[in-house]
PDB file of N, CA and C in Angstrom:
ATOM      1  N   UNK A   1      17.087  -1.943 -16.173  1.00  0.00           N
ATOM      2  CA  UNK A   1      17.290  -0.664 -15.537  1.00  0.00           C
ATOM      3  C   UNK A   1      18.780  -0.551 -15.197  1.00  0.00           C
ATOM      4  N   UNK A   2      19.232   0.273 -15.285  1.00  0.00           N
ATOM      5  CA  UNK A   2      20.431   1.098 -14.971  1.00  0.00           C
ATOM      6  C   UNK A   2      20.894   0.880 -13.806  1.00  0.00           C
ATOM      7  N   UNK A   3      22.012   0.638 -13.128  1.00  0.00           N
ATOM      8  CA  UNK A   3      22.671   0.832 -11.608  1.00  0.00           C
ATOM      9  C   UNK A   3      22.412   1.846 -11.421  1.00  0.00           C
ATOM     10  N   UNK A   4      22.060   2.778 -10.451  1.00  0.00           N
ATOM     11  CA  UNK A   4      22.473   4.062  -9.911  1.00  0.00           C
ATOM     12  C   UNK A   4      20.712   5.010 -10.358  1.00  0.00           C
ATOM     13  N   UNK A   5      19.697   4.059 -10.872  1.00  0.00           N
ATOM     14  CA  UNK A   5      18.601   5.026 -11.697  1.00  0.00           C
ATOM     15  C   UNK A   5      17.650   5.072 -10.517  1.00  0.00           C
ATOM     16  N   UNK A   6      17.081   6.286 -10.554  1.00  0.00           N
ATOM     17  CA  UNK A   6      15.878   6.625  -9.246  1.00  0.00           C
ATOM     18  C   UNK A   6      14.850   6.328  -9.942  1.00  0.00           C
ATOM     19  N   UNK A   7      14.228   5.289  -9.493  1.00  0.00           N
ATOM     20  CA  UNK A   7      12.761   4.719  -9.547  1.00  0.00           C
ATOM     21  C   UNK A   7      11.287   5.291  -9.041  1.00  0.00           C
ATOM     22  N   UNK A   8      10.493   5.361  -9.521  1.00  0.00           N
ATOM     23  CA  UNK A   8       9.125   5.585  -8.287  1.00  0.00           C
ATOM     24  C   UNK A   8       7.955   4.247  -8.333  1.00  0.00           C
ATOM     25  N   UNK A   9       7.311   3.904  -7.442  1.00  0.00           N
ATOM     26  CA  UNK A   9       6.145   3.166  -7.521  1.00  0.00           C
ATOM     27  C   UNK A   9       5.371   3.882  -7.440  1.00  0.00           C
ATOM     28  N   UNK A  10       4.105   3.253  -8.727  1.00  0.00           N
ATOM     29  CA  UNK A  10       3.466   3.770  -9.055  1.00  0.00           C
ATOM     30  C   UNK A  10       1.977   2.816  -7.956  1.00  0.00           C
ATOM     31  N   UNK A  11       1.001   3.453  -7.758  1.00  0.00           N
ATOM     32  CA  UNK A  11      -0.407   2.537  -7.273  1.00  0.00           C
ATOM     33  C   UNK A  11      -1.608   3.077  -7.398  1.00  0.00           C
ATOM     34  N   UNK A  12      -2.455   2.408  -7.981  1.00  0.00           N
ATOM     35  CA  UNK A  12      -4.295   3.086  -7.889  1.00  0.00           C
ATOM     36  C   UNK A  12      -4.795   2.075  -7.358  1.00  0.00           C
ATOM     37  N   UNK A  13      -5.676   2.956  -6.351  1.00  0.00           N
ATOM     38  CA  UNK A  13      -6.773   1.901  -6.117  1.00  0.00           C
ATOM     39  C   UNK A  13      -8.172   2.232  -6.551  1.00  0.00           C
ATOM     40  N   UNK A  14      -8.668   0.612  -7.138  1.00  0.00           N
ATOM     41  CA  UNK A  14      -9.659   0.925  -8.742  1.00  0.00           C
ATOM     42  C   UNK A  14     -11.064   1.207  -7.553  1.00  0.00           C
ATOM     43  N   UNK A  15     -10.954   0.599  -6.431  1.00  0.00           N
ATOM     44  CA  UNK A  15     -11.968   0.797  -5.472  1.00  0.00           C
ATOM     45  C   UNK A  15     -12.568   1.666  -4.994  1.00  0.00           C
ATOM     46  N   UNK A  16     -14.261   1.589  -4.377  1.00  0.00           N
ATOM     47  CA  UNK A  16     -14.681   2.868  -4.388  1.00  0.00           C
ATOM     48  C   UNK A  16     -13.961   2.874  -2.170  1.00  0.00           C
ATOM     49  N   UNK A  17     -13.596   2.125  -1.511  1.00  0.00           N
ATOM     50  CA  UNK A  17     -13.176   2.420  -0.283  1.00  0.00           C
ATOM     51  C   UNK A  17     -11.692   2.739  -0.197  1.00  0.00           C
ATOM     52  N   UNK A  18     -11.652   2.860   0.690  1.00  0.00           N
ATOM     53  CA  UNK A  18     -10.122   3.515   0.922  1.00  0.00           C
ATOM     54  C   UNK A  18      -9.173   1.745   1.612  1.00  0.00           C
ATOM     55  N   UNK A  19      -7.514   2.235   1.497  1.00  0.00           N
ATOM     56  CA  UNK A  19      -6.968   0.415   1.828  1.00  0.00           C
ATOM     57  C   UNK A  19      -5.589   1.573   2.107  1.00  0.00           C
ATOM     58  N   UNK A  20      -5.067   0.535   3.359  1.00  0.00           N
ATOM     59  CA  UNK A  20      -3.326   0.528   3.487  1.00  0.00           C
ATOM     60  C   UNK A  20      -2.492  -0.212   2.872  1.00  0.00           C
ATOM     61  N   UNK A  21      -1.352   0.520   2.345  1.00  0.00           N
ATOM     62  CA  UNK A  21      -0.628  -0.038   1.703  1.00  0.00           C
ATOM     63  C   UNK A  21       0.799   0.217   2.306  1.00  0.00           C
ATOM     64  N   UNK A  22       1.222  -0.712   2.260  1.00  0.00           N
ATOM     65  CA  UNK A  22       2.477  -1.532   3.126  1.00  0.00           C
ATOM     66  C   UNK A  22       3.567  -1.308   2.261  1.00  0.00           C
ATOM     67  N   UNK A  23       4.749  -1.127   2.041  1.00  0.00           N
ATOM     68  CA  UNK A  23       6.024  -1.244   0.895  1.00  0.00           C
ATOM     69  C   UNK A  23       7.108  -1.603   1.432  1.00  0.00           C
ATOM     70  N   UNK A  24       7.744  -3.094   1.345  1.00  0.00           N
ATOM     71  CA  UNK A  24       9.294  -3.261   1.667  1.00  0.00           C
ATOM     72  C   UNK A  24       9.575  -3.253   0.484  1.00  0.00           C
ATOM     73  N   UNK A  25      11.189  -3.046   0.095  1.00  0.00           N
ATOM     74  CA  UNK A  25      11.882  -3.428  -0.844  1.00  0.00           C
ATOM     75  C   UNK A  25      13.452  -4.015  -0.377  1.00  0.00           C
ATOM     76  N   UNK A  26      14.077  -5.016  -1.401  1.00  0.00           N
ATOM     77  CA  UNK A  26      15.006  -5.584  -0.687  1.00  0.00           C
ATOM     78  C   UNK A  26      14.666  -6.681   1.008  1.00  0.00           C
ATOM     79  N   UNK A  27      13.479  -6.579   1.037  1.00  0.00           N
ATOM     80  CA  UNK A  27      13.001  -7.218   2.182  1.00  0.00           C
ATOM     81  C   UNK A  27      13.284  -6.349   3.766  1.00  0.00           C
ATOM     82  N   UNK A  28      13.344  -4.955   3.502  1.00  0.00           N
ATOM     83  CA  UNK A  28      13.456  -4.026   4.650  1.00  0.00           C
ATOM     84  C   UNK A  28      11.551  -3.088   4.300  1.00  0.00           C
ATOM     85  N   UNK A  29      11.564  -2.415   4.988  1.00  0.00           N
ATOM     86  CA  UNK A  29      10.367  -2.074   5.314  1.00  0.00           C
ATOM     87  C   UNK A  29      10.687  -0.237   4.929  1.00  0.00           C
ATOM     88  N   UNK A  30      10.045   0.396   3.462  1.00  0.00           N
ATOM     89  CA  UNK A  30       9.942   1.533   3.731  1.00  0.00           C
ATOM     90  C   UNK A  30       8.681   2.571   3.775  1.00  0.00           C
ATOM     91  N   UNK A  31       7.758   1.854   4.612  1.00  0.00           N
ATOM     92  CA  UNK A  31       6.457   2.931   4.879  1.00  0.00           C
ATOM     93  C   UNK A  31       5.208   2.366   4.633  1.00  0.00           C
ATOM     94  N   UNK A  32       4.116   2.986   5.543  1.00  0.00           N
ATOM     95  CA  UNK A  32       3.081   2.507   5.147  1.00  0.00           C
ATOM     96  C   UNK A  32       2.062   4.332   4.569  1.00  0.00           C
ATOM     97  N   UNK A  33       1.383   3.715   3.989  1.00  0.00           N
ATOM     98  CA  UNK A  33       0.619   4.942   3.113  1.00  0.00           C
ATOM     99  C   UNK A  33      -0.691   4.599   2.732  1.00  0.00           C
ATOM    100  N   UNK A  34      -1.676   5.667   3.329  1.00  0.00           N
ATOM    101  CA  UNK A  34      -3.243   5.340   3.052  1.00  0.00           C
ATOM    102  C   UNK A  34      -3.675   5.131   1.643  1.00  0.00           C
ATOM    103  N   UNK A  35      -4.134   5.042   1.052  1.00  0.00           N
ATOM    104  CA  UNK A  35      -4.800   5.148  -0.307  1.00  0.00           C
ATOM    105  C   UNK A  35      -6.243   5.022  -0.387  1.00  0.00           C
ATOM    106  N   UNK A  36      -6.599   6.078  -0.407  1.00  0.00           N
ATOM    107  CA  UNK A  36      -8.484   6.242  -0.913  1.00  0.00           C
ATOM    108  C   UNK A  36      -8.822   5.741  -2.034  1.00  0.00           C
ATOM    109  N   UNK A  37     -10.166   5.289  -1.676  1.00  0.00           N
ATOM    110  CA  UNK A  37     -10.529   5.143  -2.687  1.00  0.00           C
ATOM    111  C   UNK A  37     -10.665   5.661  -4.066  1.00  0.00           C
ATOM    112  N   UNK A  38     -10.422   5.205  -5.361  1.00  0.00           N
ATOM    113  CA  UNK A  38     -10.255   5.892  -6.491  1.00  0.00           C
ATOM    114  C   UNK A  38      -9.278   6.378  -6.868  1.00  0.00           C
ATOM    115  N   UNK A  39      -8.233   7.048  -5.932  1.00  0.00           N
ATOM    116  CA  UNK A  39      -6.986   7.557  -5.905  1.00  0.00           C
ATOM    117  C   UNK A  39      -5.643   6.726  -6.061  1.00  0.00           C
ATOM    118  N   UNK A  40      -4.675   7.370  -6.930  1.00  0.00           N
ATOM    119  CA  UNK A  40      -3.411   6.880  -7.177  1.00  0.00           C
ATOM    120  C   UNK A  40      -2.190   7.945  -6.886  1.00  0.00           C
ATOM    121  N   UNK A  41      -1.607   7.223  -6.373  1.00  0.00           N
ATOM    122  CA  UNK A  41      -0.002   7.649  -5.717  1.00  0.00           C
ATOM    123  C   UNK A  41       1.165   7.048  -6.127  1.00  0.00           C
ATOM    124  N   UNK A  42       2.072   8.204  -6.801  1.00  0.00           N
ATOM    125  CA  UNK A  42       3.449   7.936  -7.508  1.00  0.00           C
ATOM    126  C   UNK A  42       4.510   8.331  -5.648  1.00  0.00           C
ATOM    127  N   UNK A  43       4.743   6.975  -5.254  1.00  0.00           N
ATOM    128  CA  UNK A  43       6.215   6.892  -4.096  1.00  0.00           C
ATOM    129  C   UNK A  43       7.249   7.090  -4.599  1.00  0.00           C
ATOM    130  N   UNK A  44       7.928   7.974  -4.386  1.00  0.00           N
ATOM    131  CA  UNK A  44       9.483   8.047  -4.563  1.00  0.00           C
ATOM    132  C   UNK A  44      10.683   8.195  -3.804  1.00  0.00           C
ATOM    133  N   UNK A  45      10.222   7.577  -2.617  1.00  0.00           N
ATOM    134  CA  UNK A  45      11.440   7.407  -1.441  1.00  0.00           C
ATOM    135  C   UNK A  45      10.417   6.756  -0.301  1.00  0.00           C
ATOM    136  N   UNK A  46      11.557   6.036   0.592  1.00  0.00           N
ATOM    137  CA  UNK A  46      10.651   5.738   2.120  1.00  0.00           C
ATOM    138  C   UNK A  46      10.290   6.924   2.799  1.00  0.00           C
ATOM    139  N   UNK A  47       9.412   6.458   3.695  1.00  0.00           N
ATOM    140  CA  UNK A  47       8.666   7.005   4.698  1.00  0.00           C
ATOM    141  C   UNK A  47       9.540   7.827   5.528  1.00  0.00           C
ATOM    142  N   UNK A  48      10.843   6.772   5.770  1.00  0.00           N
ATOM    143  CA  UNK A  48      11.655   7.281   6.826  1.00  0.00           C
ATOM    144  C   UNK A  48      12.629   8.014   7.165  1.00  0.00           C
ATOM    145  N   UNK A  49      13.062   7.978   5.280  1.00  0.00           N
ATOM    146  CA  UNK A  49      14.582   8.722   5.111  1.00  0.00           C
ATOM    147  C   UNK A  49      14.210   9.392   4.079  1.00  0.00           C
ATOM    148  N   UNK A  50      14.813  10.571   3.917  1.00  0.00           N
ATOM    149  CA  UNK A  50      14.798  11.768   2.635  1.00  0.00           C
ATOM    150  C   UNK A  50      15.687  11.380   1.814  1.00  0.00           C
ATOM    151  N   UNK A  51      15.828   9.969   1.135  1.00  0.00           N
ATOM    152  CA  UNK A  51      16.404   9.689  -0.447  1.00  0.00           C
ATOM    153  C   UNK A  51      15.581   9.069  -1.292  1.00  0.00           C
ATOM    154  N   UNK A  52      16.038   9.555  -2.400  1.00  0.00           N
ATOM    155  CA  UNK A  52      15.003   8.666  -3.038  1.00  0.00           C
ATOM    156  C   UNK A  52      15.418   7.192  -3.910  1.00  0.00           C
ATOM    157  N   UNK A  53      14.276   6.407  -4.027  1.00  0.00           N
ATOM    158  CA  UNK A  53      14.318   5.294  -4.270  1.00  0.00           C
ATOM    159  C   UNK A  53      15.442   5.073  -5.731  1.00  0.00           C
ATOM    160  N   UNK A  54      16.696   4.053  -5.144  1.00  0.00           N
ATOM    161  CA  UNK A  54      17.296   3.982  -6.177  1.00  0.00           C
ATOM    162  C   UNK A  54      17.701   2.842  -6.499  1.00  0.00           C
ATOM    163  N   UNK A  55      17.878   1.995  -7.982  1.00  0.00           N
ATOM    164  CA  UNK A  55      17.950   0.567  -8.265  1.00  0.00           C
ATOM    165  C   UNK A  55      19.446   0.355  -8.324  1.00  0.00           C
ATOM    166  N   UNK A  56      20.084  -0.590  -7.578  1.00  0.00           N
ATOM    167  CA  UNK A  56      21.485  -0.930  -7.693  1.00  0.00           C
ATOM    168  C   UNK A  56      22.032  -2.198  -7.708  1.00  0.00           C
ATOM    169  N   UNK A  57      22.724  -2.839  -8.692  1.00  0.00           N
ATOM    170  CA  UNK A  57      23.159  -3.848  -9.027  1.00  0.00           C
ATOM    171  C   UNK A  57      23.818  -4.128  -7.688  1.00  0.00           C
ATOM    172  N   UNK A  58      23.634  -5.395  -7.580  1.00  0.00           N
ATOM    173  CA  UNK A  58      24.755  -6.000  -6.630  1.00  0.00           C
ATOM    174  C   UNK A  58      25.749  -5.663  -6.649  1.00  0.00           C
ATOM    175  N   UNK A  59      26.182  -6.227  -7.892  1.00  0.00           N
ATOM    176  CA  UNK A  59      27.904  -5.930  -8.067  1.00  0.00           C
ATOM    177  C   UNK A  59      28.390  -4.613  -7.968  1.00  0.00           C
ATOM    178  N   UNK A  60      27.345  -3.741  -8.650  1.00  0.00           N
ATOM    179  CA  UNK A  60      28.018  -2.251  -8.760  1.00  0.00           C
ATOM    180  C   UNK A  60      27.562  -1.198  -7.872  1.00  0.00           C
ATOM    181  N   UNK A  61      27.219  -1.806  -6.494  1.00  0.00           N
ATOM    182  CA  UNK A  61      25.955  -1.017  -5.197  1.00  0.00           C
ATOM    183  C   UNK A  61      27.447  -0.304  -4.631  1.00  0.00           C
ATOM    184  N   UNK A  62      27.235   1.109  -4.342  1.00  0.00           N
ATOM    185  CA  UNK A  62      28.254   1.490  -3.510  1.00  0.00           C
ATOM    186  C   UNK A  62      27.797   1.039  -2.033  1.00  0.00           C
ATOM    187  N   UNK A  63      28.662   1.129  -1.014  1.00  0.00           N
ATOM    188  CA  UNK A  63      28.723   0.182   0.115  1.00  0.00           C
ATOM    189  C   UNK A  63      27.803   1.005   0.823  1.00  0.00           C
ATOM    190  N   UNK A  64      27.226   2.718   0.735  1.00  0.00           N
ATOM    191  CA  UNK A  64      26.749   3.403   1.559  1.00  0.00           C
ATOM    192  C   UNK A  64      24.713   3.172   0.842  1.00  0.00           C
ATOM    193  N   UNK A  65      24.610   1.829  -0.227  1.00  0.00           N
ATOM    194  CA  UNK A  65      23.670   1.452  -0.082  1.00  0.00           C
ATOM    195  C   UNK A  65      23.357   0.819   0.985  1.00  0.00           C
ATOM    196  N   UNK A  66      23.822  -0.168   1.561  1.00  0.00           N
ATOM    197  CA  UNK A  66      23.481  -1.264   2.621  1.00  0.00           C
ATOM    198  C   UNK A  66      22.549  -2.280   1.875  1.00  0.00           C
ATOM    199  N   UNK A  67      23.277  -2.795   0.821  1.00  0.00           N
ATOM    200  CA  UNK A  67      23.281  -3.738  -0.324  1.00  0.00           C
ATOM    201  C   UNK A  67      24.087  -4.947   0.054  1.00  0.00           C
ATOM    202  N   UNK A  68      23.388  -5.880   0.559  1.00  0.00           N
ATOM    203  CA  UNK A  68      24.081  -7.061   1.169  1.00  0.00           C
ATOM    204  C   UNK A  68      24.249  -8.136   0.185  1.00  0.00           C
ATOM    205  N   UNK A  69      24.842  -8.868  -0.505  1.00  0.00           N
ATOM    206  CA  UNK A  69      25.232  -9.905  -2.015  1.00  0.00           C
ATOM    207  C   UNK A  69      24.780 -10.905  -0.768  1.00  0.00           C
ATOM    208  N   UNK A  70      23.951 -11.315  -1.768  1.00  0.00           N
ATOM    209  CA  UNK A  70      23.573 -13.265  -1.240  1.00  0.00           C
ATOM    210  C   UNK A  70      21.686 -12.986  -0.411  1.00  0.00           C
ATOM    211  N   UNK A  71      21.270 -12.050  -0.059  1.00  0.00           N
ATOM    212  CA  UNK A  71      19.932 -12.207   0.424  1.00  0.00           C
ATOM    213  C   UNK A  71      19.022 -12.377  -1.073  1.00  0.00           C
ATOM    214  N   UNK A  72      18.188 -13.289  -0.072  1.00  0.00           N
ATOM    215  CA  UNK A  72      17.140 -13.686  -1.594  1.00  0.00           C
ATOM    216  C   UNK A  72      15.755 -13.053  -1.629  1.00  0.00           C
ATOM    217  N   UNK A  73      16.120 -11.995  -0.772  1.00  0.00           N
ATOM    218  CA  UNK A  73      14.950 -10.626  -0.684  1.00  0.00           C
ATOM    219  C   UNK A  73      15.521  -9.577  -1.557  1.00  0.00           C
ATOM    220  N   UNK A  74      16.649  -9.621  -2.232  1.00  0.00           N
ATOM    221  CA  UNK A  74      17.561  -8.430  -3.203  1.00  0.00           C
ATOM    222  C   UNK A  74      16.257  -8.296  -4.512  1.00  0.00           C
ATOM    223  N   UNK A  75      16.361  -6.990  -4.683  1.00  0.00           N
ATOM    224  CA  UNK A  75      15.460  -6.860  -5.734  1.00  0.00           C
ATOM    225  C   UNK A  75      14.160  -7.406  -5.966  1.00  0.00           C
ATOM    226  N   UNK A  76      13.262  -7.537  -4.372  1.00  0.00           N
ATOM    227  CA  UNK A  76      11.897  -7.578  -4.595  1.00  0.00           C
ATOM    228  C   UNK A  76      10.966  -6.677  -3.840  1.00  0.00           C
ATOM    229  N   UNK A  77      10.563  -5.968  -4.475  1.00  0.00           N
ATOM    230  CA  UNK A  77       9.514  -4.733  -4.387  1.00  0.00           C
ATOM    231  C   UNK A  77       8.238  -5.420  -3.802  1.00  0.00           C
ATOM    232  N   UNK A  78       7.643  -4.999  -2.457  1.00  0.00           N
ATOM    233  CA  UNK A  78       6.504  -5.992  -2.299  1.00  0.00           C
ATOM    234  C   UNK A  78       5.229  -4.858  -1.944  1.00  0.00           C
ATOM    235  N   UNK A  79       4.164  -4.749  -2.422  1.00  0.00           N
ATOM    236  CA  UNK A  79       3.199  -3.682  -1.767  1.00  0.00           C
ATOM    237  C   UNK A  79       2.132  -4.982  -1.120  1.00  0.00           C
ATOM    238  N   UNK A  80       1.431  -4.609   0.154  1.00  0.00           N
ATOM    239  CA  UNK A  80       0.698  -5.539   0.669  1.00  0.00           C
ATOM    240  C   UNK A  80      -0.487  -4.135   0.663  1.00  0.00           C
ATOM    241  N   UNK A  81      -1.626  -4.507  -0.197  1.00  0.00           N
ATOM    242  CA  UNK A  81      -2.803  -3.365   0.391  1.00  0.00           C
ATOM    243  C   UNK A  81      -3.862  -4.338   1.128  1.00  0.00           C
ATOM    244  N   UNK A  82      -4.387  -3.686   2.017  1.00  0.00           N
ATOM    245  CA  UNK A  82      -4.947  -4.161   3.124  1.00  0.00           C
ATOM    246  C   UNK A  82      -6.123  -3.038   2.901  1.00  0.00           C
ATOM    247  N   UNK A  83      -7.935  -3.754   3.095  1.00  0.00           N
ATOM    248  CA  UNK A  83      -8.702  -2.610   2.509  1.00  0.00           C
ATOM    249  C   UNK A  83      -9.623  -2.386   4.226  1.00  0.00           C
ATOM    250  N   UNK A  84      -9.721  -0.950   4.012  1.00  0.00           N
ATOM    251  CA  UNK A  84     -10.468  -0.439   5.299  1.00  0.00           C
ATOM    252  C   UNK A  84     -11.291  -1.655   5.999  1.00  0.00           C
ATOM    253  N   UNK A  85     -11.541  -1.602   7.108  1.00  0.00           N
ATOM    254  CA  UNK A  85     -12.508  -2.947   7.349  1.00  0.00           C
ATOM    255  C   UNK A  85     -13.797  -1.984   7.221  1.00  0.00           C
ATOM    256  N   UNK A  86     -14.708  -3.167   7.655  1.00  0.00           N
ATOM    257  CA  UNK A  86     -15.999  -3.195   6.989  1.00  0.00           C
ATOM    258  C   UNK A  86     -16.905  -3.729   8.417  1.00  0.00           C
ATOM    259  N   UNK A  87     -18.398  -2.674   8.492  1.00  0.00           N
ATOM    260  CA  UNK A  87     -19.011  -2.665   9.498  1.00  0.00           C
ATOM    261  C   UNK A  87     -20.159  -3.258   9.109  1.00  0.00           C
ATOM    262  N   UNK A  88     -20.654  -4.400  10.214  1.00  0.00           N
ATOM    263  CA  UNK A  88     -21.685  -4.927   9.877  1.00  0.00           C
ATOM    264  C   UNK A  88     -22.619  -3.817  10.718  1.00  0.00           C
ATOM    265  N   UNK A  89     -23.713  -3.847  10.122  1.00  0.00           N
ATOM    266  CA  UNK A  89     -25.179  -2.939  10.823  1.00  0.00           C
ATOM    267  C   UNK A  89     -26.396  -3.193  10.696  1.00  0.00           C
ATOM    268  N   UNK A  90     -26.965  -4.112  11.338  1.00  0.00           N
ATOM    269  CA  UNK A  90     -28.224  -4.478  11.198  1.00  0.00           C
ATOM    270  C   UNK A  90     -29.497  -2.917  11.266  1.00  0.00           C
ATOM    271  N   UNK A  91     -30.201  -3.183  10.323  1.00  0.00           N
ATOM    272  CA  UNK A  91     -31.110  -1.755  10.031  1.00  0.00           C
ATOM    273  C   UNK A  91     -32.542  -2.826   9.912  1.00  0.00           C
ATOM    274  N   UNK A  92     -32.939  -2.145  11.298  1.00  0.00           N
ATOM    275  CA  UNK A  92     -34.522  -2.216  11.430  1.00  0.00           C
ATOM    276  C   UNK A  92     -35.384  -1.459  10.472  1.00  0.00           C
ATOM    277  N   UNK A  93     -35.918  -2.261   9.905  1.00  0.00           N
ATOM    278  CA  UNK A  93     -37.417  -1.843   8.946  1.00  0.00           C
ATOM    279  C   UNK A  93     -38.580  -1.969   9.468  1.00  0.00           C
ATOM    280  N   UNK A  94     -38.965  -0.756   9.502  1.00  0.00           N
ATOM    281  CA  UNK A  94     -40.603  -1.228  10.252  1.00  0.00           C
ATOM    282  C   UNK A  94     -41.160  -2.074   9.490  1.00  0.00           C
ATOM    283  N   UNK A  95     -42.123  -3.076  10.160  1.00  0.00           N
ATOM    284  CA  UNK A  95     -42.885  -4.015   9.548  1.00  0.00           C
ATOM    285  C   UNK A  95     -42.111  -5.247   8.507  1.00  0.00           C
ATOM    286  N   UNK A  96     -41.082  -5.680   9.014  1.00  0.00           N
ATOM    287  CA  UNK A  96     -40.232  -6.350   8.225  1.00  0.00           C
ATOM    288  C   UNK A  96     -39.710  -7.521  10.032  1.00  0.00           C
ATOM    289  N   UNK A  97     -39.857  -8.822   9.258  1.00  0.00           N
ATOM    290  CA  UNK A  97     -39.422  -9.678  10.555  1.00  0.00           C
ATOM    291  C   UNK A  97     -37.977  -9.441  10.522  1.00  0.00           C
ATOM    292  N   UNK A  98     -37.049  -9.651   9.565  1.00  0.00           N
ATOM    293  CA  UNK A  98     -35.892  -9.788   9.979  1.00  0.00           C
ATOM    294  C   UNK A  98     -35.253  -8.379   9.394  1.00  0.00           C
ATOM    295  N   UNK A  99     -33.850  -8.137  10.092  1.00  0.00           N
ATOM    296  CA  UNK A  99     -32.958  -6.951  10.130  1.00  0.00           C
ATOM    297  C   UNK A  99     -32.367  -7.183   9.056  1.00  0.00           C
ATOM    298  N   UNK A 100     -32.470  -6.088   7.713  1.00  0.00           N
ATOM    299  CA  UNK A 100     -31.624  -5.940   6.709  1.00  0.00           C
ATOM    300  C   UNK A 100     -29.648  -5.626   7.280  1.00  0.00           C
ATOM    301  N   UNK A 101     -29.675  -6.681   6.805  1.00  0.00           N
ATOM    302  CA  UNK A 101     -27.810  -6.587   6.799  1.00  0.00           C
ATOM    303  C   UNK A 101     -27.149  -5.477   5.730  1.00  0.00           C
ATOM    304  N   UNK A 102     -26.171  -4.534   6.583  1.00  0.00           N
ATOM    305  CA  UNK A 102     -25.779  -4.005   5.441  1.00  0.00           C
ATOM    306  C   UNK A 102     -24.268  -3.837   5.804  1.00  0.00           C
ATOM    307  N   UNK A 103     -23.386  -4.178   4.967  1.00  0.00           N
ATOM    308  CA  UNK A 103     -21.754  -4.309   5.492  1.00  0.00           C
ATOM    309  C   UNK A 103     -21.423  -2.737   4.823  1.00  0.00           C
ATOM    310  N   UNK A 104     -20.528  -2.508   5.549  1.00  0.00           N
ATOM    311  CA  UNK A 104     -20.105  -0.769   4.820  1.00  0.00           C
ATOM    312  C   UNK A 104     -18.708  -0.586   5.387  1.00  0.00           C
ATOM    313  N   UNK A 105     -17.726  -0.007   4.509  1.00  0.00           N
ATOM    314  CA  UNK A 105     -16.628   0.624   5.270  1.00  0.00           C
ATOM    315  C   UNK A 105     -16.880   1.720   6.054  1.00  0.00           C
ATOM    316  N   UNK A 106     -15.751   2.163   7.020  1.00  0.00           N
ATOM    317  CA  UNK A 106     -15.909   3.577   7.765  1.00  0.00           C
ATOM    318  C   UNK A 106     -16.292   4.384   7.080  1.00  0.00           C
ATOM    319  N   UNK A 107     -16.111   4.827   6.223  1.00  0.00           N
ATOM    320  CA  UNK A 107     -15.742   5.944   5.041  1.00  0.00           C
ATOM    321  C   UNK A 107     -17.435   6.001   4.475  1.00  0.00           C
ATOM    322  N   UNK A 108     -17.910   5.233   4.509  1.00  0.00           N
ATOM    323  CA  UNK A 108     -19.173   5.073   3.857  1.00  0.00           C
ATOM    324  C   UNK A 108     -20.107   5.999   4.213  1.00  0.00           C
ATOM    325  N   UNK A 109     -21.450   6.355   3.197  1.00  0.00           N
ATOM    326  CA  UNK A 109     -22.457   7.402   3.959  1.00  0.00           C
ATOM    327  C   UNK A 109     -23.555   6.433   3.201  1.00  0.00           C
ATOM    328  N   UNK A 110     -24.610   6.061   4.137  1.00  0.00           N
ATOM    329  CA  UNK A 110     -25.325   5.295   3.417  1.00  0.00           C
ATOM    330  C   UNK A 110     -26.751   6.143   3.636  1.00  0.00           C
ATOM    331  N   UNK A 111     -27.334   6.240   3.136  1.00  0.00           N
ATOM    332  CA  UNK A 111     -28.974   7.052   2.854  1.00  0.00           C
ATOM    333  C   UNK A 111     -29.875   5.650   2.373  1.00  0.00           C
ATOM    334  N   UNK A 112     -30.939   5.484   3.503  1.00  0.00           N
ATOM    335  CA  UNK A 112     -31.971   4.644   3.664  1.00  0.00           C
ATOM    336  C   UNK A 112     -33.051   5.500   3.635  1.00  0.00           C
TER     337      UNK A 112
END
């Protein structure tokens, strides 16, 4: 890739629940962003600032990147997805000794 080229991350999640997804790059932190289930999202800038994501050589980073030479977080893109948690619910059956377990995300609609 090019010095100076605007990038986007791309993400799907193949899942039927929904998950957070986390994004540093360079080892700074730019945003966190829901992702539903099934759904995919093209990022093209942080959360925090109105530029968009751009790849820059060390050597050739103008200084108003805040492109520091020598960190060994330079040029790593990290997404952490983290998936909705999950509710345990014991469901009484008449005439049944023990409680059917059923784990479900929030998001879930379950029909018994």
């Amino acid at each position: 890739m090019k010095s100076g080229t605007q990038y986007q991350i791309h993400v799907k999640n193949t899942r039927a629940y929904g998950c957070n997804l986390d994004i540093s790059i360079d080892g700074y932190d730019v945003g966190g962003w829901t992702v539903d289930g099934g759904d995919e999202l093209s990022i093209e800038r942080p959360v925090y600032e109105p530029k968009k994501f751009t790849f820059y050589r060390v050597k050739t980073a103008p200084k108003e990147a805040g492109i520091e030479s020598g960190r060994s977080e330079n040029g790593v893109v990290k997404c952490v997805f983290t998936p909705e948690a999950f509710f345990y619910v014991p469901v009484i059956i008449s005439g049944s000794s023990q409680p059917l377990g059923v784990n479900m995300p929030p998001s879930a609609i379950v029909v018994i």
